[in-house]
Structure formats: structure tokens, C-alpha cells
N, C-alpha and C. Protein backbone atom coordinates (compact mmCIF):
# COMPACT_ATOMS: atom_id res chain seq x y z
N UNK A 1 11.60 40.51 12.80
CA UNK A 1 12.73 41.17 12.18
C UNK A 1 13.99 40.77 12.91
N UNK A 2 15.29 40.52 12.17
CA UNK A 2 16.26 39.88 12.73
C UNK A 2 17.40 41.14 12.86
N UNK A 3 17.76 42.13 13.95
CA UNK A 3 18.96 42.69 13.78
C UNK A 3 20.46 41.90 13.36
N UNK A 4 21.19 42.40 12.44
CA UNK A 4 22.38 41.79 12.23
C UNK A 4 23.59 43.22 12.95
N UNK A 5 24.73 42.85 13.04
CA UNK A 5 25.93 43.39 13.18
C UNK A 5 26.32 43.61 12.11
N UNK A 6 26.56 45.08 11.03
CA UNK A 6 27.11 45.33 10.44
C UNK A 6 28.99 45.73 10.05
N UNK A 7 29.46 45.67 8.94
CA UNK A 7 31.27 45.75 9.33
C UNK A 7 31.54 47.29 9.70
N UNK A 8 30.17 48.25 9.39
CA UNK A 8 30.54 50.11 9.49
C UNK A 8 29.97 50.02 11.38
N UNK A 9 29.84 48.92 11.90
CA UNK A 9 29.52 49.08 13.39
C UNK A 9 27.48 49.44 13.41
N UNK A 10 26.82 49.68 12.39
CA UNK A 10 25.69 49.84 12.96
C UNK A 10 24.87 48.47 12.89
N UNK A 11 23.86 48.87 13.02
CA UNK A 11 22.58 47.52 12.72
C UNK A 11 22.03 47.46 11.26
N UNK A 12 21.64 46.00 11.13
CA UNK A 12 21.09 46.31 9.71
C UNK A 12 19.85 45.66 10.13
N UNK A 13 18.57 45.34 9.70
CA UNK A 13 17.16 44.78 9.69
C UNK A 13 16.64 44.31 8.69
N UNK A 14 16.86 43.00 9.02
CA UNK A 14 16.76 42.16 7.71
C UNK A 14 15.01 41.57 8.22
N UNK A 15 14.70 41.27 6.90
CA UNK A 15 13.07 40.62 7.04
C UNK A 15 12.61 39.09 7.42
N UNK A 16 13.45 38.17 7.38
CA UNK A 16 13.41 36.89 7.87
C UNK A 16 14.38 36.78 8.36
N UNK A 17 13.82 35.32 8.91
CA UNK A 17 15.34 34.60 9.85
C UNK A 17 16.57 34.23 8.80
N UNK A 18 16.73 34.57 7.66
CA UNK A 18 17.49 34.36 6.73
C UNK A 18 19.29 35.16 7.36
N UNK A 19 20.11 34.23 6.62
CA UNK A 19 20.92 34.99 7.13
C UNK A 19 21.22 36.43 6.33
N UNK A 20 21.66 37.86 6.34
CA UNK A 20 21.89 39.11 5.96
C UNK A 20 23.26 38.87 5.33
N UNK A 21 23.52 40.10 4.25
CA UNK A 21 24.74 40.36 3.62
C UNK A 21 24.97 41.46 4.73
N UNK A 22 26.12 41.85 4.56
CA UNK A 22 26.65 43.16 5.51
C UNK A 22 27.26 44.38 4.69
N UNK A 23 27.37 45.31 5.25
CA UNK A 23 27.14 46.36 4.24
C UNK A 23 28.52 46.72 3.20
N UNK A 24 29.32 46.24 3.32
CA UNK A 24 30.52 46.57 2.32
C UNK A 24 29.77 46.61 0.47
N UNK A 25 28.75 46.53 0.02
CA UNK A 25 28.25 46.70 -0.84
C UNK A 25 27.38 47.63 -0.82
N UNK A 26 27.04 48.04 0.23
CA UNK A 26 25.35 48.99 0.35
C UNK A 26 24.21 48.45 0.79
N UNK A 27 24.39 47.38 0.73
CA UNK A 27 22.57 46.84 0.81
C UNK A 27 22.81 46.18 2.48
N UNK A 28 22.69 46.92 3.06
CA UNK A 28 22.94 46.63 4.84
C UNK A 28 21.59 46.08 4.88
N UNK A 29 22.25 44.54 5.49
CA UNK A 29 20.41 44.09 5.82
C UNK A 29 19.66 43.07 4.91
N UNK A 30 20.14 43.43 3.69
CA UNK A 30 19.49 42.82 2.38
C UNK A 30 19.22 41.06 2.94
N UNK A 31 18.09 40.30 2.50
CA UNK A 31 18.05 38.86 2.86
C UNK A 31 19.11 38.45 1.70
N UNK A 32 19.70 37.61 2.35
CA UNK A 32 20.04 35.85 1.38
C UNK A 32 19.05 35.35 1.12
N UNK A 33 19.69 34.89 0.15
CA UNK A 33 18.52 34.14 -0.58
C UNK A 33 18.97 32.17 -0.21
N UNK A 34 18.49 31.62 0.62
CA UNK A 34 19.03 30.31 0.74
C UNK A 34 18.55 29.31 -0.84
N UNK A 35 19.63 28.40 -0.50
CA UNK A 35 19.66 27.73 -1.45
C UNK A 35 18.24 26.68 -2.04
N UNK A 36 17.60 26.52 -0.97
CA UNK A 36 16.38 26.15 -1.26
C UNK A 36 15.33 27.00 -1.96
N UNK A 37 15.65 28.36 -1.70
CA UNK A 37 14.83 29.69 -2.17
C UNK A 37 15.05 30.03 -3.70
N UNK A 38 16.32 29.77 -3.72
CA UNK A 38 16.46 29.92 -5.17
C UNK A 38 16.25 28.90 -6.37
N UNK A 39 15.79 27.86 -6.23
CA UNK A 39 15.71 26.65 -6.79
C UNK A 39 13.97 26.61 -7.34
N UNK A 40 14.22 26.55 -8.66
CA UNK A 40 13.22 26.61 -9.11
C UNK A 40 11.93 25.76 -9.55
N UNK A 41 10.84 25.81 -9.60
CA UNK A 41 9.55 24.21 -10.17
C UNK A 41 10.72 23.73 -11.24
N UNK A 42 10.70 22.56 -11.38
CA UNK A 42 10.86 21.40 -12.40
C UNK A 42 10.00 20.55 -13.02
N UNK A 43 8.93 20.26 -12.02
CA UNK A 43 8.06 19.31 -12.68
C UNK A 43 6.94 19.67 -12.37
N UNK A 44 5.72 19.13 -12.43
CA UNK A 44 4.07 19.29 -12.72
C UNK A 44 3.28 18.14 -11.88
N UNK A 45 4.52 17.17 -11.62
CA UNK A 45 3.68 15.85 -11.08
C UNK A 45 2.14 15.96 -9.93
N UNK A 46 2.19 16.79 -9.33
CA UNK A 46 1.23 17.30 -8.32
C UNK A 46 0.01 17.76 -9.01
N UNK A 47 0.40 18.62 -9.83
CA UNK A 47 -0.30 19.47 -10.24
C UNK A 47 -1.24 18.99 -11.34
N UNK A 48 -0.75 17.79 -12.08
CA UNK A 48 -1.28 17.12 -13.19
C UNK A 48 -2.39 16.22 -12.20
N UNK A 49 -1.78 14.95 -11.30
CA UNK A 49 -2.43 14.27 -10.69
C UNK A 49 -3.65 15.15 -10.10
N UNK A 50 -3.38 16.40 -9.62
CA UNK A 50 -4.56 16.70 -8.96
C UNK A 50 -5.70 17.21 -9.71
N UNK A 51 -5.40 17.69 -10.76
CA UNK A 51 -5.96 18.08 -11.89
C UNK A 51 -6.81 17.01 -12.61
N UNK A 52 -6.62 15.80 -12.52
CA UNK A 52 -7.06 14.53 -13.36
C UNK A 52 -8.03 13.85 -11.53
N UNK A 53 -7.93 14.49 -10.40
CA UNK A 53 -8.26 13.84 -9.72
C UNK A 53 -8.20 12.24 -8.79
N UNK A 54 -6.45 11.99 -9.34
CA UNK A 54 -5.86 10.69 -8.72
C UNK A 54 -5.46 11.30 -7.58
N UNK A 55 -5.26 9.95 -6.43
CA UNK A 55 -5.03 10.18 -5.56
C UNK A 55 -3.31 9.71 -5.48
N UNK A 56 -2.57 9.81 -4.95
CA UNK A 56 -1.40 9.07 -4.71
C UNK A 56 -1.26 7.51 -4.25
N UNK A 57 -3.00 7.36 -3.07
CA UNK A 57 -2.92 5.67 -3.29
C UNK A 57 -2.97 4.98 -4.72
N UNK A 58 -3.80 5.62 -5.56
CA UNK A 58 -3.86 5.18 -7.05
C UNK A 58 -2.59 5.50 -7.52
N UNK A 59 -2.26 6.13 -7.73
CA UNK A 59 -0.57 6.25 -8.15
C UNK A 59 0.03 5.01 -7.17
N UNK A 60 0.29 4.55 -6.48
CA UNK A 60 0.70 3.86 -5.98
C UNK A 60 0.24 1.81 -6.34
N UNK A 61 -0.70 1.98 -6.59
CA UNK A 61 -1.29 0.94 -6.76
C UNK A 61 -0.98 0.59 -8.27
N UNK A 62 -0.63 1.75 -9.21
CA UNK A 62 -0.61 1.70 -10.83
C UNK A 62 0.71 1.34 -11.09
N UNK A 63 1.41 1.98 -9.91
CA UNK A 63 3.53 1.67 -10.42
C UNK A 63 4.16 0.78 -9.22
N UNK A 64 3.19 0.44 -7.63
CA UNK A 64 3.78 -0.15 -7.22
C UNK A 64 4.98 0.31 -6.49
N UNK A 65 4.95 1.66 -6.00
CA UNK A 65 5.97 2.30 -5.25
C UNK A 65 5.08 2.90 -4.24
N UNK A 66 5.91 2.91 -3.33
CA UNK A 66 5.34 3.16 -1.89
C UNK A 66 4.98 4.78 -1.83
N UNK A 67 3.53 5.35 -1.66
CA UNK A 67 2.69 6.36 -1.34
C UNK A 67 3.90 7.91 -0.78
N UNK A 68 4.77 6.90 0.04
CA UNK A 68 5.68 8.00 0.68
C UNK A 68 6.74 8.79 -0.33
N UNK A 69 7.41 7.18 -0.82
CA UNK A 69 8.19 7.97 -2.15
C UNK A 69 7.81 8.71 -3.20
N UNK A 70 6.39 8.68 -3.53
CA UNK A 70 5.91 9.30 -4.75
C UNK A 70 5.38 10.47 -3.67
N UNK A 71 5.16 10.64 -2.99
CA UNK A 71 4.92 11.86 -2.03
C UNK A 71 6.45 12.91 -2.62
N UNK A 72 7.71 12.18 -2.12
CA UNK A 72 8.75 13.00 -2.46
C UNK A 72 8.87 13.19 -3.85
N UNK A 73 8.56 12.17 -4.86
CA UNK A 73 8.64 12.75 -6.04
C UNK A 73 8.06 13.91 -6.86
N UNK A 74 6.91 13.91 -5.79
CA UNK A 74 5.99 14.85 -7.14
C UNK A 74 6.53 16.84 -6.46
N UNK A 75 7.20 16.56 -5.67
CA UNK A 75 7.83 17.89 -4.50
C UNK A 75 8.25 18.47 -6.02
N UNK A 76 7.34 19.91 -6.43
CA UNK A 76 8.07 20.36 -7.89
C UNK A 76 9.59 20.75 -7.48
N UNK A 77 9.90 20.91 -6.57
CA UNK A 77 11.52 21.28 -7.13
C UNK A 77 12.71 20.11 -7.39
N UNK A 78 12.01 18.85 -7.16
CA UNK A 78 13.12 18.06 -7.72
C UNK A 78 13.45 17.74 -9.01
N UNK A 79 14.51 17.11 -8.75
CA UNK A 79 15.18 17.15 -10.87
C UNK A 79 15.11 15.37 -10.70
N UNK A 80 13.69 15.23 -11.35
CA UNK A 80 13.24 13.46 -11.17
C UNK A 80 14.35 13.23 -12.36
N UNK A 81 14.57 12.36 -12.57
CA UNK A 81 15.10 11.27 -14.24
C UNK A 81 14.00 11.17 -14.50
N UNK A 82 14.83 10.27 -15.70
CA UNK A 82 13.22 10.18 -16.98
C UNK A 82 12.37 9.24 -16.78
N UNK A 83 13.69 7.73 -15.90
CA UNK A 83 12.69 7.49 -16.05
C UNK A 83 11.62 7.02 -14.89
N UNK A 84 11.83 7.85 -13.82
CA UNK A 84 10.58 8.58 -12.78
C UNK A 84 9.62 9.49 -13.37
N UNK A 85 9.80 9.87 -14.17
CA UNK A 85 9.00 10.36 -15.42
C UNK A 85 8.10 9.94 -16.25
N UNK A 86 8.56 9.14 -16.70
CA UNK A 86 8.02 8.02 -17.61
C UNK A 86 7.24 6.97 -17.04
N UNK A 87 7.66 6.89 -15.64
CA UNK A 87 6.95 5.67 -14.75
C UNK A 87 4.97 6.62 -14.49
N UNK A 88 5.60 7.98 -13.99
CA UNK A 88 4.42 8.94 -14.03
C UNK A 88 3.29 9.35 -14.85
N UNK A 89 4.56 9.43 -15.83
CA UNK A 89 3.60 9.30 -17.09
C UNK A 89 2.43 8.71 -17.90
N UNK A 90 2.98 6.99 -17.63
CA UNK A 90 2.18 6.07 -17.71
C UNK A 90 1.26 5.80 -16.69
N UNK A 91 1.28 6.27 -15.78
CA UNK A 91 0.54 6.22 -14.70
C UNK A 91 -0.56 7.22 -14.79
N UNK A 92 -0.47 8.62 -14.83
CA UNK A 92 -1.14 8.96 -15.01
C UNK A 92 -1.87 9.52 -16.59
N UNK A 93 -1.13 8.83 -17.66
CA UNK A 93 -1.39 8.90 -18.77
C UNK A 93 -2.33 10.12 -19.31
N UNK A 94 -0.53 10.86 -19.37
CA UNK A 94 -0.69 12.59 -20.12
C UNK A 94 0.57 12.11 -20.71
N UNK A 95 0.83 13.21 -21.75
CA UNK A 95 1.96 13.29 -22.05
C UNK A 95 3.33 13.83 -21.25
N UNK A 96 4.59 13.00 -21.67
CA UNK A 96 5.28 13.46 -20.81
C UNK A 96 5.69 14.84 -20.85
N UNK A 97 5.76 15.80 -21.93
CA UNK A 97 5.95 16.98 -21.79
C UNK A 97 4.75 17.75 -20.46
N UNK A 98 3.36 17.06 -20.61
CA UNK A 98 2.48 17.86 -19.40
C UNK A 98 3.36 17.59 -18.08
N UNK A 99 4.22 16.71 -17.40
CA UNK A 99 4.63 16.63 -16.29
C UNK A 99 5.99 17.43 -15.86
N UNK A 100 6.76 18.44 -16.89
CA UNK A 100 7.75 18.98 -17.04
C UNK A 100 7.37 20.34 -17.30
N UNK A 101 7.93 21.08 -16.44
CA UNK A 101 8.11 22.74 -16.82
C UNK A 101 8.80 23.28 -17.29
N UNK A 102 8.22 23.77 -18.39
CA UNK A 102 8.87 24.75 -19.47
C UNK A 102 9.90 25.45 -19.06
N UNK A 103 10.96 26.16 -19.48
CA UNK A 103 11.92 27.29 -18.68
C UNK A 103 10.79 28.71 -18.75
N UNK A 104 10.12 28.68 -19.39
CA UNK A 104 9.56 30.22 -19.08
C UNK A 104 8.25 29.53 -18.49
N UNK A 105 7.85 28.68 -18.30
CA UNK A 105 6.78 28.45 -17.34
C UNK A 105 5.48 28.03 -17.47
N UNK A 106 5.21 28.27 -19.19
CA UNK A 106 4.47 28.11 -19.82
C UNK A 106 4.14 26.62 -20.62
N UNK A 107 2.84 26.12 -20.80
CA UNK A 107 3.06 24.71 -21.27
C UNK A 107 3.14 24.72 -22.66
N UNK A 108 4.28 23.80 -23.44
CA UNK A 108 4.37 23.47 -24.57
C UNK A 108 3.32 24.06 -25.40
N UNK A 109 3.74 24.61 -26.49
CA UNK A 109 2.64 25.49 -27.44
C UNK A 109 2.42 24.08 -28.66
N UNK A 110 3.46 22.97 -28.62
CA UNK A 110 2.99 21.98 -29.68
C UNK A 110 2.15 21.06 -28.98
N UNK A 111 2.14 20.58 -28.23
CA UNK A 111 1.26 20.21 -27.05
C UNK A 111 -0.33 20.60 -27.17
N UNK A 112 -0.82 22.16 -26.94
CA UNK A 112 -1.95 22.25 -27.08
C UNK A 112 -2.29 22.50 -28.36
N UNK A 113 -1.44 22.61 -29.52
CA UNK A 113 -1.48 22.45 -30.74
C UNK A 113 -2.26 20.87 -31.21
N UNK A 114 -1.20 20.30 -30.85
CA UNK A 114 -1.96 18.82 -31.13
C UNK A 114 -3.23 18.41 -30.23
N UNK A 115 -3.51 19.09 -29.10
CA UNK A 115 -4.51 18.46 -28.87
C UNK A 115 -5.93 19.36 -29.31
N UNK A 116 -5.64 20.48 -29.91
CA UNK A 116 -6.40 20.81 -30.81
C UNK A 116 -6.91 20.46 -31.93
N UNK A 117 -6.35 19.64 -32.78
CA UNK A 117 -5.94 18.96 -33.95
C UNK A 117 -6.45 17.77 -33.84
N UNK A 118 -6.46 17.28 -32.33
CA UNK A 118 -6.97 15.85 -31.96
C UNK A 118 -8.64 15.94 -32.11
N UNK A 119 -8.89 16.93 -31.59
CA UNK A 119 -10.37 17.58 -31.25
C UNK A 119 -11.33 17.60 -32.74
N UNK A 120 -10.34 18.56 -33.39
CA UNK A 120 -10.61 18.64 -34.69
C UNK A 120 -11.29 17.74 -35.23
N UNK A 121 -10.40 16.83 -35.16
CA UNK A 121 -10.53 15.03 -35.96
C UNK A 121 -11.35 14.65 -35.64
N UNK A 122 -11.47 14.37 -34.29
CA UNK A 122 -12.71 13.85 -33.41
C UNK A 122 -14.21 14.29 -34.09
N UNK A 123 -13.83 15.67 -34.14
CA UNK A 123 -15.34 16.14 -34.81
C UNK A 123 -15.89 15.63 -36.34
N UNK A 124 -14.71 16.01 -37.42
CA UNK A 124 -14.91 15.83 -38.67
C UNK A 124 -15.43 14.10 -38.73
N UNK A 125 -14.64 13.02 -37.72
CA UNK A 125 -14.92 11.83 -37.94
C UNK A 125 -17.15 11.68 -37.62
N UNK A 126 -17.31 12.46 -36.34
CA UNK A 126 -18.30 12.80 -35.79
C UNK A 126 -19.27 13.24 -37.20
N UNK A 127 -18.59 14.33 -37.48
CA UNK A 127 -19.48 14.59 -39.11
C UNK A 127 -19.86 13.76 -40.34
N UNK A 128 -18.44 12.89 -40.41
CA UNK A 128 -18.96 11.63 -41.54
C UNK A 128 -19.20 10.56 -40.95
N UNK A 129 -19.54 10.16 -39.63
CA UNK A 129 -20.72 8.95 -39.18
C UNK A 129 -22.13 9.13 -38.91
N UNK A 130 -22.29 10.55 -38.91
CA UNK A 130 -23.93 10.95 -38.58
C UNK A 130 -24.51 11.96 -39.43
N UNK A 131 -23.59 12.12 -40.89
CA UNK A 131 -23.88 12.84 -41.95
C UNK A 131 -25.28 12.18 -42.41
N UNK A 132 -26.29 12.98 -42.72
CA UNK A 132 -27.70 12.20 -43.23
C UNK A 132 -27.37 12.16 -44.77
N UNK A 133 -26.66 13.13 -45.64
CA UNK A 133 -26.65 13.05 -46.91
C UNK A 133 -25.89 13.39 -47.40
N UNK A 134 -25.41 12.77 -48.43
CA UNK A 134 -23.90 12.84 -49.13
C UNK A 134 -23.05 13.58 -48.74
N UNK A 135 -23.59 15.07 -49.74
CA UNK A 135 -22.49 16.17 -49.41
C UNK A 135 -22.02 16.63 -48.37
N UNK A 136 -22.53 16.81 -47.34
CA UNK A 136 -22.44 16.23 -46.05
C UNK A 136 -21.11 15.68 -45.26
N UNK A 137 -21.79 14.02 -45.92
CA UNK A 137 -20.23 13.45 -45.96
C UNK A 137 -19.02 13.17 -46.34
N UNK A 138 -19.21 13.68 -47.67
CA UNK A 138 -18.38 14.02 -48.81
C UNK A 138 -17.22 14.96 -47.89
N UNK A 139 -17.87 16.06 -47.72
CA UNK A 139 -17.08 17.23 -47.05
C UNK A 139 -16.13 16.81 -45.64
N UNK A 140 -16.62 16.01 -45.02
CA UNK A 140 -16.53 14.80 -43.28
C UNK A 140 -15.33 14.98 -43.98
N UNK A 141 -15.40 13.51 -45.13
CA UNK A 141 -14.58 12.54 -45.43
C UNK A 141 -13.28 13.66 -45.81
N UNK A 142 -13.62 14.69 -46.77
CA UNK A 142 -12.15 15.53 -47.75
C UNK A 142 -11.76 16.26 -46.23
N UNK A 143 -12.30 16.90 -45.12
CA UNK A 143 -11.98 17.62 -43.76
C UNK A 143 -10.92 16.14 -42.86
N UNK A 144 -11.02 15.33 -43.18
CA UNK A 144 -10.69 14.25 -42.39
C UNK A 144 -9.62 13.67 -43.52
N UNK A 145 -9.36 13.97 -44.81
CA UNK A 145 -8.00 13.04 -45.52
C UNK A 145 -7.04 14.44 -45.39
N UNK A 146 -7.50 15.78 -45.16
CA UNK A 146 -6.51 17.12 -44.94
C UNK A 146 -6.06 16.67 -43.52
N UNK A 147 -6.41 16.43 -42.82
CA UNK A 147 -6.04 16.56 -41.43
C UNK A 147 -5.03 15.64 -41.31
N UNK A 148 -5.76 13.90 -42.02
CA UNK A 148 -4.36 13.09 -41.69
C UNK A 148 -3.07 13.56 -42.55
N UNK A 149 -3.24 14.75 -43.64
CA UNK A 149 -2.06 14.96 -44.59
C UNK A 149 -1.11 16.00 -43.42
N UNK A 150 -1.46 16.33 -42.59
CA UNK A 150 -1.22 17.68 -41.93
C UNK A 150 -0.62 16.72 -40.88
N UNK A 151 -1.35 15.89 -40.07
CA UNK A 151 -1.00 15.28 -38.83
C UNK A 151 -1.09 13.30 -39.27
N UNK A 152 -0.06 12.70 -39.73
CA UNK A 152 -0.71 11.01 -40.09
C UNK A 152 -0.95 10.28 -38.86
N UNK A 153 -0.83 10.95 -37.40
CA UNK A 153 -1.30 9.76 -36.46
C UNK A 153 -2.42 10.26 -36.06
N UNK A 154 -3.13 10.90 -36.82
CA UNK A 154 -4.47 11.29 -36.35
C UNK A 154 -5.39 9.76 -37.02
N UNK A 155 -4.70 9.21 -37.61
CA UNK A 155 -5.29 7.82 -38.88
C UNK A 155 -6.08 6.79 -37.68
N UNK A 156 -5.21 6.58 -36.25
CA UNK A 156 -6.16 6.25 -35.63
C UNK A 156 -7.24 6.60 -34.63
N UNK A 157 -7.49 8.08 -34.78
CA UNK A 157 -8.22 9.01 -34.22
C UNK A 157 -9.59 8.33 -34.42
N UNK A 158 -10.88 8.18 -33.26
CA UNK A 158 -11.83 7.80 -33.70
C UNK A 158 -12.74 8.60 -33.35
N UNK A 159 -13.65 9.15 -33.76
CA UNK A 159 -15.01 10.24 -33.54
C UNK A 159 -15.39 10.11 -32.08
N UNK A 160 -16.26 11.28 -32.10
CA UNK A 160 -16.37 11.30 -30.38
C UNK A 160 -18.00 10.69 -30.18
N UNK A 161 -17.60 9.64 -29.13
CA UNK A 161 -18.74 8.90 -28.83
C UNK A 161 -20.24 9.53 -28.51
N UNK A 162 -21.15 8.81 -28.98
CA UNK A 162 -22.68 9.44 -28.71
C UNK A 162 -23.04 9.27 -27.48
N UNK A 163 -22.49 7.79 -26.99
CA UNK A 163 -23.12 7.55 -25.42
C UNK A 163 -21.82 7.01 -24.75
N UNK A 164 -21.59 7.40 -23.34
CA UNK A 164 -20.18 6.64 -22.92
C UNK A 164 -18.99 7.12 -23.56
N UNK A 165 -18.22 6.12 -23.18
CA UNK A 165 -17.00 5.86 -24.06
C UNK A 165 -16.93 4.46 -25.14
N UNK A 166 -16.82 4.66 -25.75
CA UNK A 166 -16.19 3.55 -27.58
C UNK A 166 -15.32 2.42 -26.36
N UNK A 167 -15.68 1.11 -27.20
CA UNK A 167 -14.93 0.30 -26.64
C UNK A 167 -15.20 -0.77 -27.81
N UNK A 168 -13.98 -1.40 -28.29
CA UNK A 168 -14.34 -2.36 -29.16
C UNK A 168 -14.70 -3.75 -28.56
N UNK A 169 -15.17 -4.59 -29.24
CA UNK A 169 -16.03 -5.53 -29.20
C UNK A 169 -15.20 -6.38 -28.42
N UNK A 170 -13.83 -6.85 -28.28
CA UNK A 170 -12.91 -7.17 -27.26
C UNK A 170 -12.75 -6.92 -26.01
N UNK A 171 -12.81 -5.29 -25.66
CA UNK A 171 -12.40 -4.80 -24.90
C UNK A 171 -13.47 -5.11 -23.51
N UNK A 172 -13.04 -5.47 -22.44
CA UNK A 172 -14.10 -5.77 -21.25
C UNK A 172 -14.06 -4.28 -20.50
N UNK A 173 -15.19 -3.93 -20.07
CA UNK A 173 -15.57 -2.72 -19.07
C UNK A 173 -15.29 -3.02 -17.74
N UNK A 174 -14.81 -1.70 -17.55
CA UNK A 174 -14.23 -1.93 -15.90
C UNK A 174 -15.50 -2.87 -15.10
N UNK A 175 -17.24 -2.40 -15.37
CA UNK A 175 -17.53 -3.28 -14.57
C UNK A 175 -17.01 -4.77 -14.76
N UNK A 176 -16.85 -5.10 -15.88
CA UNK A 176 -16.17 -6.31 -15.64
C UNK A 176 -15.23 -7.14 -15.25
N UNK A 177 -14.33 -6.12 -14.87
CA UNK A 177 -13.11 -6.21 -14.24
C UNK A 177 -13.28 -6.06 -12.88
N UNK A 178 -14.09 -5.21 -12.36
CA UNK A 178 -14.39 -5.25 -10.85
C UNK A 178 -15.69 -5.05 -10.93
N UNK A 179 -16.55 -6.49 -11.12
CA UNK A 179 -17.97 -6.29 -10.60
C UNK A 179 -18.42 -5.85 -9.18
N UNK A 180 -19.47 -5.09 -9.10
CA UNK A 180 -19.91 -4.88 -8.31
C UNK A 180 -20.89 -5.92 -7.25
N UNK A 181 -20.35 -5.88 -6.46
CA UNK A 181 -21.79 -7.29 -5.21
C UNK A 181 -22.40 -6.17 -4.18
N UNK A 182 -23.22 -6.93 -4.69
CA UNK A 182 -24.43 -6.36 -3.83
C UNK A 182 -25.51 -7.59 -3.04
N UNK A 183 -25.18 -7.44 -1.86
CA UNK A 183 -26.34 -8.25 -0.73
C UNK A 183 -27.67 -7.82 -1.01
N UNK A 184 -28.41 -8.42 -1.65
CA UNK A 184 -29.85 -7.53 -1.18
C UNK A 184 -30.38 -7.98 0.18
N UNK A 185 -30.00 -8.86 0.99
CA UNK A 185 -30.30 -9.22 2.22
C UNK A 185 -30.17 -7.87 3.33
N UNK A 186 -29.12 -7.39 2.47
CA UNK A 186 -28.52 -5.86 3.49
C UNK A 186 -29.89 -4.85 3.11
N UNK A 187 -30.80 -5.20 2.48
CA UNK A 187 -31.59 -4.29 1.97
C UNK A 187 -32.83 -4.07 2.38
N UNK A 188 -33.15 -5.08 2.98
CA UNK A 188 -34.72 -5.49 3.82
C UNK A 188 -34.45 -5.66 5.17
């Protein structure tokens, strides 16, 4: 507890090392609020990455900025630009509204809207590839031309995979991008 010198001559007892108002208002004692105290979250960057399970060396390795600076960036009370934002974004590939806080604190209500909607799709597509008989798919198919009338970039939405993840016939798998070696000499 920090005694202060009040202007009526007594003491006031303030609760941190903060500096005190003095009593010409009443509130003898009351904390300040420092300027760092009052400054509110801005961004999510921390909170997203940790959530998805990246590390900051991976952030680092994806944009190519040094571990330390993205250390200071993701500090929620700074007011990043966009496009430190956008660099994040793509990096950790969410939307950029997930890396920004709402004024009331809460995340975007169109946000989990659409990714409800995404889900949706996912399924109905799920319904007309493993429909055994017509009506069935009939129903897939009319649940899946409402949805793109409601949402049209759902058009490249693709059903949710049976095994893995979907990869088209182009696309190379990370093992292929970083095979794995293995000594079996290390093994005997």
C-alpha cells in the first residue's frame, strides 16, 4: 500500500504503486489509471496462433520476419495495420476478421454464420456422393442448389472427406514435399 500526501493535509492509501488523485474531488487515494491500463485488446494474433497450435518459429518461417518482431506483434494491445494483418492472416490462414477484436469483444456473428453454412454444404455434398438411391440424392442435390442460392461461393465447397484430406490429382502431399529418411542402419 502506497501512502500519498493529501491537499486537506491527511493521508490517503492507495492500492498500487500507481500514482493517487488527491482529494479535492472526494476520492482521497483513488488509483490512476496509467496509460497502459487503460488501453484496450485490439487483436487476437496470440490467441488464434495458439489455438491452431503454430508456433512463432512457424510464423516466422511462413512470412520471413524475425521470431522477435512477431513476438511484439501479436502483444493484443497494439493497433497492427492491415497490412501486418494480412501478412498474419495468410500465415496463419483464418479469416482476417478472426485476428481482430470486436468493440464489444465478441467474435463476428457473420463469421460463425458462414462457417456454419460452410459445414452445412460440406454435409449435403457428403449426402449426394454416398446417397445409395435416388431420392436420396435427389434431395443432396435440391439441399445443395438452396444453399448455393443463399450463399454462391459455397459452388466451390467440396464434401467432407471419407479418409484424410481431398487432394486433387495435381496436388503433391506434404510427404512429398518433405520426405521422410530413414537409416535403417540406425536400426540394427
Amino acid at each position: 500500500m502506497v501512502l500519498s500526501p493529501c491537499m486537506d493535509g491527511s493521508q490517503g492509501v492507495g492500492l498500487t504503486p500507481t500514482p493517487v488523485t488527491h482529494c479535492a474531488d472526494g476520492t482521497c487515494g483513488a488509483p490512476v489509471m496509467s496509460s497502459t491500463e487503460s488501453r484496450k485488446d485490439l487483436n487476437r494474433l496470440r490467441v488464434v496462433r495458439e489455438q491452431q497450435g503454430i508456433t512463432l518459429r512457424t510464423i516466422s518461417r511462413r512470412t520471413g520476419i524475425p521470431v522477435r518482431q512477431l513476438r511484439s506483434e501479436e502483444e493484443p494491445t497494439n493497433d497492427l495495420s492491415l497490412s501486418i494483418l494480412y501478412r498474419w492472416q495468410k500465415a496463419l490462414d483464418v479469416p482476417l476478421t478472426e485476428l481482430m477484436i470486436e468493440p464489444d469483444g465478441a467474435l463476428s456473428l457473420l463469421v460463425g454464420e458462414r462457417a456454419k453454412m460452410l459445414r452445412v454444404m460440406k454435409t449435403a455434398l457428403s449426402v449426394c456422393e454416398r446417397a445409395r438411391d435416388e431420392p436420396t440424392r435427389r434431395l443432396g442435390t435440391m439441399l445443395c442448389q438452396q444453399l448455393r442460392e443463399l450463399m454462391p461461393e459455397l459452388s466451390e465447397q467440396t464434401a467432407w472427406p471419407t479418409v484424410g484430406s481431398r487432394r486433387s490429382h495435381d496436388d503433391m502431399g506434404r510427404i512429398a514435399e518433405n520426405p521422410l529418411r530413414v537409416d535403417l542402419t540406425e536400426l540394427f
